[in-house]
N, C-alpha and C. Protein backbone atom coordinates (compact mmCIF):
# COMPACT_ATOMS: atom_id res chain seq x y z
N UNK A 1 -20.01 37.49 5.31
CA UNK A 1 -19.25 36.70 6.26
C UNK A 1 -19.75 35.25 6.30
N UNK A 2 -20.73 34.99 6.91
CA UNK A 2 -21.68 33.84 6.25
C UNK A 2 -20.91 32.56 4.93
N UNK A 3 -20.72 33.30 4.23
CA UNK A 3 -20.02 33.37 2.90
C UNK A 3 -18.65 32.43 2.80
N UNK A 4 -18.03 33.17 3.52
CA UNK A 4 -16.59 32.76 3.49
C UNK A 4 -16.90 31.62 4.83
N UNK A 5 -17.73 31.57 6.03
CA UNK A 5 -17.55 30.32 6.77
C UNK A 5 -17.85 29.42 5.70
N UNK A 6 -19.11 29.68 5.15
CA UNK A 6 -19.48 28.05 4.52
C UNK A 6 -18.33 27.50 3.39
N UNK A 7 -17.61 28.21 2.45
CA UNK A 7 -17.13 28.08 1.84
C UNK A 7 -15.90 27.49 2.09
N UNK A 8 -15.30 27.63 3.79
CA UNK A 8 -14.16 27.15 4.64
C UNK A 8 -14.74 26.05 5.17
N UNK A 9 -16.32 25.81 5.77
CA UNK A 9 -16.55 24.54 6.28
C UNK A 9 -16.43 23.38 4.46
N UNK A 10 -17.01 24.08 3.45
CA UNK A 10 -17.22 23.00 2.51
C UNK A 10 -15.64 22.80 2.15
N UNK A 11 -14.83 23.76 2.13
CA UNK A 11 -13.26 23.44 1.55
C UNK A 11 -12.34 21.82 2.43
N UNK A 12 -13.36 22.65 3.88
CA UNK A 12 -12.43 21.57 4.95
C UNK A 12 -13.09 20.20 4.53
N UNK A 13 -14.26 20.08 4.45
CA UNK A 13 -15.08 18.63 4.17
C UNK A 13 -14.59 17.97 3.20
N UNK A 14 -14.23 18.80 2.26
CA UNK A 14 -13.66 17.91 0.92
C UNK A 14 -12.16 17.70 0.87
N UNK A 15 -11.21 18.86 1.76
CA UNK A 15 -9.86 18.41 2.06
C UNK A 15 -9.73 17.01 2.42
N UNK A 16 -10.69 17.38 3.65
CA UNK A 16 -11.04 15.73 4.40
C UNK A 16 -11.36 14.22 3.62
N UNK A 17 -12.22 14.51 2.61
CA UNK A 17 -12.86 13.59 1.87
C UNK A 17 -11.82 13.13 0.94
N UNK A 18 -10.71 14.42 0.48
CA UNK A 18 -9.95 13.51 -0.62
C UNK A 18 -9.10 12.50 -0.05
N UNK A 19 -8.96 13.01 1.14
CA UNK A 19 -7.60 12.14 1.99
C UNK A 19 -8.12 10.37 2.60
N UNK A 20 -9.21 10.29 2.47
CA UNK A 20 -9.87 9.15 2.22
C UNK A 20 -10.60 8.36 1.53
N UNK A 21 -9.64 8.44 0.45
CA UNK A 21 -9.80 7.91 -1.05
C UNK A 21 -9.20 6.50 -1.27
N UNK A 22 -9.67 5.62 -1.79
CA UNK A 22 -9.13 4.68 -1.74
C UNK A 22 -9.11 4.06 -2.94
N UNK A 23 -8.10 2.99 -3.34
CA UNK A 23 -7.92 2.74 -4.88
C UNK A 23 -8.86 1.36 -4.99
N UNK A 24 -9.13 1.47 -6.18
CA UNK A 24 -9.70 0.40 -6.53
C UNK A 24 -8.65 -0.81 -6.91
N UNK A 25 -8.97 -1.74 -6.39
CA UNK A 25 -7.99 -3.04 -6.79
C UNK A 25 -8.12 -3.80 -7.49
N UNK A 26 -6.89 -3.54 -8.57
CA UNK A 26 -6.95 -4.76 -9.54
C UNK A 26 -7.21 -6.30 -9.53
N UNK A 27 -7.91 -7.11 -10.29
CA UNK A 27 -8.13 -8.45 -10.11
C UNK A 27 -7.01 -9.09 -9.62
N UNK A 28 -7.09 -9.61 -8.52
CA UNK A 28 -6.46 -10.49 -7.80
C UNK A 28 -5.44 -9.63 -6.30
N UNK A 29 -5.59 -8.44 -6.76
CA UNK A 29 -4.77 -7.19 -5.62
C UNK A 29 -5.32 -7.96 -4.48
N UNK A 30 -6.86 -8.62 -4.14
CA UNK A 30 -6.81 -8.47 -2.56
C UNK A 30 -6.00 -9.69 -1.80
N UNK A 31 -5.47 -10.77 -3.02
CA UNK A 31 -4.84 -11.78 -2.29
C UNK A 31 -3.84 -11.49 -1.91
N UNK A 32 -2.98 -10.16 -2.58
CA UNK A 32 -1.81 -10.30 -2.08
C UNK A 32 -1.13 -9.92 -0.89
N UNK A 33 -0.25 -10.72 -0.86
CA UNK A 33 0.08 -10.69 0.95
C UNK A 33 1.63 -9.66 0.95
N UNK A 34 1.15 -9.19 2.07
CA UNK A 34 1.98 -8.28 2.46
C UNK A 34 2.95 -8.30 3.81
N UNK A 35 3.93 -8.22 4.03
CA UNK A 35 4.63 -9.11 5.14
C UNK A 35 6.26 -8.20 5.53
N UNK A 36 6.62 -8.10 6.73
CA UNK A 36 8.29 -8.05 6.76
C UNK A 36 8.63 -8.43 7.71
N UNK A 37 8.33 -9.92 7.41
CA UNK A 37 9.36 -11.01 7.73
C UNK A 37 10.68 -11.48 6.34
N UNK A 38 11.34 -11.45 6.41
CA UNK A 38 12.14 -11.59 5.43
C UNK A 38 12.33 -13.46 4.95
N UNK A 39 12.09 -13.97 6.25
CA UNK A 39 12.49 -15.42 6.20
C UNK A 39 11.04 -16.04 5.30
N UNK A 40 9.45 -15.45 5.19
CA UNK A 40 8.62 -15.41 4.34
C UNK A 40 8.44 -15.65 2.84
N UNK A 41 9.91 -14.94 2.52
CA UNK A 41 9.61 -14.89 1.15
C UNK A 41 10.99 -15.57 0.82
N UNK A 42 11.84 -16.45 1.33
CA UNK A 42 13.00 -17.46 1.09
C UNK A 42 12.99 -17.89 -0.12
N UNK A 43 11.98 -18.79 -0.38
CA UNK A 43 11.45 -19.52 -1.04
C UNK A 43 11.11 -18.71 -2.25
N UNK A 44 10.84 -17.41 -2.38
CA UNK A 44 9.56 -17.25 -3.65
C UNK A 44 11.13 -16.54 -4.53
N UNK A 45 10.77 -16.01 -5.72
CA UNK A 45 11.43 -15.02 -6.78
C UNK A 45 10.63 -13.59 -6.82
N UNK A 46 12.01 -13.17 -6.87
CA UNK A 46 12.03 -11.40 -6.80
C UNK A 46 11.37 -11.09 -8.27
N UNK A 47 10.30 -9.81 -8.61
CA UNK A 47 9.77 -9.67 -9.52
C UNK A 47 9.96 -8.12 -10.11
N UNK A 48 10.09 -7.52 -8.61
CA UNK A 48 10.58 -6.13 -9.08
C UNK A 48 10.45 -5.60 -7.74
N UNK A 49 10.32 -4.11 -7.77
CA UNK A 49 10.31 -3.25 -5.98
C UNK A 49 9.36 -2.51 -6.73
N UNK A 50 8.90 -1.57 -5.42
CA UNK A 50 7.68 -0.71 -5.20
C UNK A 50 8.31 0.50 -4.64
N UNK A 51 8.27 1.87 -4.93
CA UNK A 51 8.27 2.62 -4.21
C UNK A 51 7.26 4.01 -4.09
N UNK A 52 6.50 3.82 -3.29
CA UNK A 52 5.20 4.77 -3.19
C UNK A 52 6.06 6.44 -3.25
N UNK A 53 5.34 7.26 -4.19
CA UNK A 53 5.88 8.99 -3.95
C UNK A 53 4.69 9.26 -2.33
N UNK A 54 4.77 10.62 -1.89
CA UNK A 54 4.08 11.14 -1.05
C UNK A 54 2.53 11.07 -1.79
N UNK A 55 2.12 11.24 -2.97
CA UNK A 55 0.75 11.97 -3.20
C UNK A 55 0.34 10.15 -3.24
N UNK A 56 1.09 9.06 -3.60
CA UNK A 56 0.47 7.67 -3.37
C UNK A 56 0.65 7.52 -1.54
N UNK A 57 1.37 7.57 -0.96
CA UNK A 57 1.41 7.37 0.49
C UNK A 57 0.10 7.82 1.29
N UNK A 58 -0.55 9.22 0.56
CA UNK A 58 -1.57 9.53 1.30
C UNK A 58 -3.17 8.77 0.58
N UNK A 59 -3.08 8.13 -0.20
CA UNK A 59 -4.12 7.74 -1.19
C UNK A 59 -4.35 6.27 -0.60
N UNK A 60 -4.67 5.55 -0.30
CA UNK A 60 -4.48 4.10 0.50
C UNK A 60 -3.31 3.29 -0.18
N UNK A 61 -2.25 3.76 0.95
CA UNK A 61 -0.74 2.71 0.18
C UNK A 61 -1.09 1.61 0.22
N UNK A 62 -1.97 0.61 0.72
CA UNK A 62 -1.54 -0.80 0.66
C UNK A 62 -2.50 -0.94 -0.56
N UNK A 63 -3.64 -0.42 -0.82
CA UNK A 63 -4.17 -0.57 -2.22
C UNK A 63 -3.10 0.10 -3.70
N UNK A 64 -2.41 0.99 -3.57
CA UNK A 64 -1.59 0.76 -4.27
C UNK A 64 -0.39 -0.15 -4.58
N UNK A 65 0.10 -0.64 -3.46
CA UNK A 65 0.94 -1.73 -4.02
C UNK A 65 0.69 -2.92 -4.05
N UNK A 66 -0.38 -3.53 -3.53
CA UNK A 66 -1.33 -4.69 -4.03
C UNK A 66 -1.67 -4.25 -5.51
N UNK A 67 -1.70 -3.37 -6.15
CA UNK A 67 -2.14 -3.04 -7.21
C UNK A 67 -0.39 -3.38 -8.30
N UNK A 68 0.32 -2.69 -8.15
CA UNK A 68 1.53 -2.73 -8.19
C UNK A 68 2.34 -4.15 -8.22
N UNK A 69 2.42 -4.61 -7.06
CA UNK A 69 2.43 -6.44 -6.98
C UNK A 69 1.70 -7.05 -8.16
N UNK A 70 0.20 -6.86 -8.64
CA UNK A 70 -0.34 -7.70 -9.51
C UNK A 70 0.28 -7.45 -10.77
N UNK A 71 0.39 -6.30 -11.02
CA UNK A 71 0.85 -5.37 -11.92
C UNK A 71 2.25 -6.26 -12.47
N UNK A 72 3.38 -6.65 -11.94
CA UNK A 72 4.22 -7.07 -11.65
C UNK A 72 4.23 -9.08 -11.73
N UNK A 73 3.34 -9.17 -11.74
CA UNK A 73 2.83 -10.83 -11.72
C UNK A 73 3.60 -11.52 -9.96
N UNK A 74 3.28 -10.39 -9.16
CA UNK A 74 3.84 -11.13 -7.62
C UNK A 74 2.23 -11.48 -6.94
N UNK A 75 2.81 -11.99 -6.21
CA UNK A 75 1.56 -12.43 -5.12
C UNK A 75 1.74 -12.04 -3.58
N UNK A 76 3.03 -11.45 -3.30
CA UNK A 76 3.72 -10.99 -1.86
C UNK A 76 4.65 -10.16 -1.83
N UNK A 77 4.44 -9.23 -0.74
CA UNK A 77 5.52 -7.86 -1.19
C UNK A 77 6.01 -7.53 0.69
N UNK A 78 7.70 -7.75 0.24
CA UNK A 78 8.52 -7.54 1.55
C UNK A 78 8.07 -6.13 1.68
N UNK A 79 7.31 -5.62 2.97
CA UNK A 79 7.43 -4.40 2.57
C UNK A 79 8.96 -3.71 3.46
N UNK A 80 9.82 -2.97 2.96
CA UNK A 80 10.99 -2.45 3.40
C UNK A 80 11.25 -1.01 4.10
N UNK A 81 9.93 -0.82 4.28
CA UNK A 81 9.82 0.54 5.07
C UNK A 81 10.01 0.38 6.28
N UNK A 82 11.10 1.64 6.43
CA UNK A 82 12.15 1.69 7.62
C UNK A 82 11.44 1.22 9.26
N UNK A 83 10.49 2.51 8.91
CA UNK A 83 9.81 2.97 10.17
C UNK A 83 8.76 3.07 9.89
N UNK A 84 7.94 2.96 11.35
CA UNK A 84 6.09 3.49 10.81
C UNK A 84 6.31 5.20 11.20
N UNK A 85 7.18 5.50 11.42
CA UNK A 85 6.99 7.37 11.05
C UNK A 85 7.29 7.55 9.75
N UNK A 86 8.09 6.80 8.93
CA UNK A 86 8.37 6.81 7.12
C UNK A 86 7.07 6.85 6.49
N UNK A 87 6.08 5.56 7.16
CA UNK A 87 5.12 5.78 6.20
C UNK A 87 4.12 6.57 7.05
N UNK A 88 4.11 7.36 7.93
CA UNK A 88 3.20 8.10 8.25
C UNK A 88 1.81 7.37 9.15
N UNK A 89 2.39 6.47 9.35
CA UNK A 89 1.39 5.48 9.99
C UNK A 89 -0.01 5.23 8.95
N UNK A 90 0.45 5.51 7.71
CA UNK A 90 -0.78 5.40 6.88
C UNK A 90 -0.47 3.72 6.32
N UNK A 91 0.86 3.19 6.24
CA UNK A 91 1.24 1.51 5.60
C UNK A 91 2.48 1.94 4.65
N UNK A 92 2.85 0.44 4.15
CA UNK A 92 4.10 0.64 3.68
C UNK A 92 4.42 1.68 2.51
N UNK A 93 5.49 1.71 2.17
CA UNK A 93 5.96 3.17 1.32
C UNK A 93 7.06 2.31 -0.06
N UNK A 94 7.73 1.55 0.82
CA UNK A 94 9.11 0.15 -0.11
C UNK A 94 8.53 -0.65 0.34
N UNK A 95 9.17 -1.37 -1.13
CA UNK A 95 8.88 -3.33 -0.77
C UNK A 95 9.80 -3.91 -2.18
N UNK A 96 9.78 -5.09 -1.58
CA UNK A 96 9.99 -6.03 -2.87
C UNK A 96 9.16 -6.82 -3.04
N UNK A 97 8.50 -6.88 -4.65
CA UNK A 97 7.63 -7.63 -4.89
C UNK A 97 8.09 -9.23 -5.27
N UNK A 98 7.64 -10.14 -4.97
CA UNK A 98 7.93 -11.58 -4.83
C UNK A 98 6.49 -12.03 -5.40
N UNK A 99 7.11 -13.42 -6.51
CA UNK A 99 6.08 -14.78 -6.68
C UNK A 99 6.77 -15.53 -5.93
N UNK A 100 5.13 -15.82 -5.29
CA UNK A 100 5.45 -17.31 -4.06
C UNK A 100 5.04 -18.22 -4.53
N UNK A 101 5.28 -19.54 -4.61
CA UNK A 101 4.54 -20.42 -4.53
C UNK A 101 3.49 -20.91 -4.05
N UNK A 102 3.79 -20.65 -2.74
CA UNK A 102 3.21 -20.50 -1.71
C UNK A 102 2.68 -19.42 -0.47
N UNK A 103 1.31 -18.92 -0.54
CA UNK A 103 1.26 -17.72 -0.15
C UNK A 103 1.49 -18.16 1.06
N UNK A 104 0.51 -19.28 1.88
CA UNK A 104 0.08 -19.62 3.19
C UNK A 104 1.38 -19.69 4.19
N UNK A 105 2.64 -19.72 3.47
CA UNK A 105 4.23 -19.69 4.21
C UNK A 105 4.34 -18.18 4.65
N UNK A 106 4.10 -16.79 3.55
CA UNK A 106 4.39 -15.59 3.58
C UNK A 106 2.81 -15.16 4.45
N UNK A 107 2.01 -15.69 4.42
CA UNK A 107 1.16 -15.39 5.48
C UNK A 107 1.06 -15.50 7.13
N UNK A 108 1.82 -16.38 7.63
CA UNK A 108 2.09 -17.28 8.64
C UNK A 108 3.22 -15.98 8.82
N UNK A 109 3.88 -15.84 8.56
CA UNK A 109 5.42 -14.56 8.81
C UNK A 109 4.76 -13.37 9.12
N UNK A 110 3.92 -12.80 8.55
CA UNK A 110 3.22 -11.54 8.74
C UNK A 110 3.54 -11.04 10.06
């Protein structure tokens, strides 16, 4: 008996542990700005969209699409998620990725 607790406390610890995993960010991921203000990104060009599955939503979404954005050559991403019950209150899920010219405009909107 013994047995099967520890083996349920170590299962739960590491359930726990995967779910706070976080991605490593590509060179330049931490500048990018993230925003939904729409009037933010007026100015910049559309580069592509983002859309996180569930197994990225639970993995740190905003390190994935900062990752994604660079990936993409953007520097700012509308994010387009509906609701914060969509993304689970974990961060965005959609976006459109945008080059700005100017970040300090799409920062100020946040």
């Amino acid at each position: 008996m013994k047995i099967k607790a520890r083996m349920l406390i170590a299962g739960t610890i590491l359930a726990f542990a995967a779910g706070c995993v976080s991605v490593p960010l590509a060179p330049g991921a931490a500048a990018v700005v993230i925003t939904r203000d729409p009037a933010a990104v007026s100015s910049c060009s559309p580069v592509g969209n983002v859309a996180l599955d569930a197994q990225q939503q639970g993995t740190d979404p905003v390190g994935q699409i900062r990752n994604q954005a660079v990936g993409l050559g953007g520097n700012v991403v509308l994010d387009t998620t509906r609701s914060i019950q969509e993304a689970w209150g974990t961060g965005p899920s959609t976006g459109v990725i945008y080059r700005c010219p100017d970040t300090n405009h799409a920062t100020s909107g946040s």
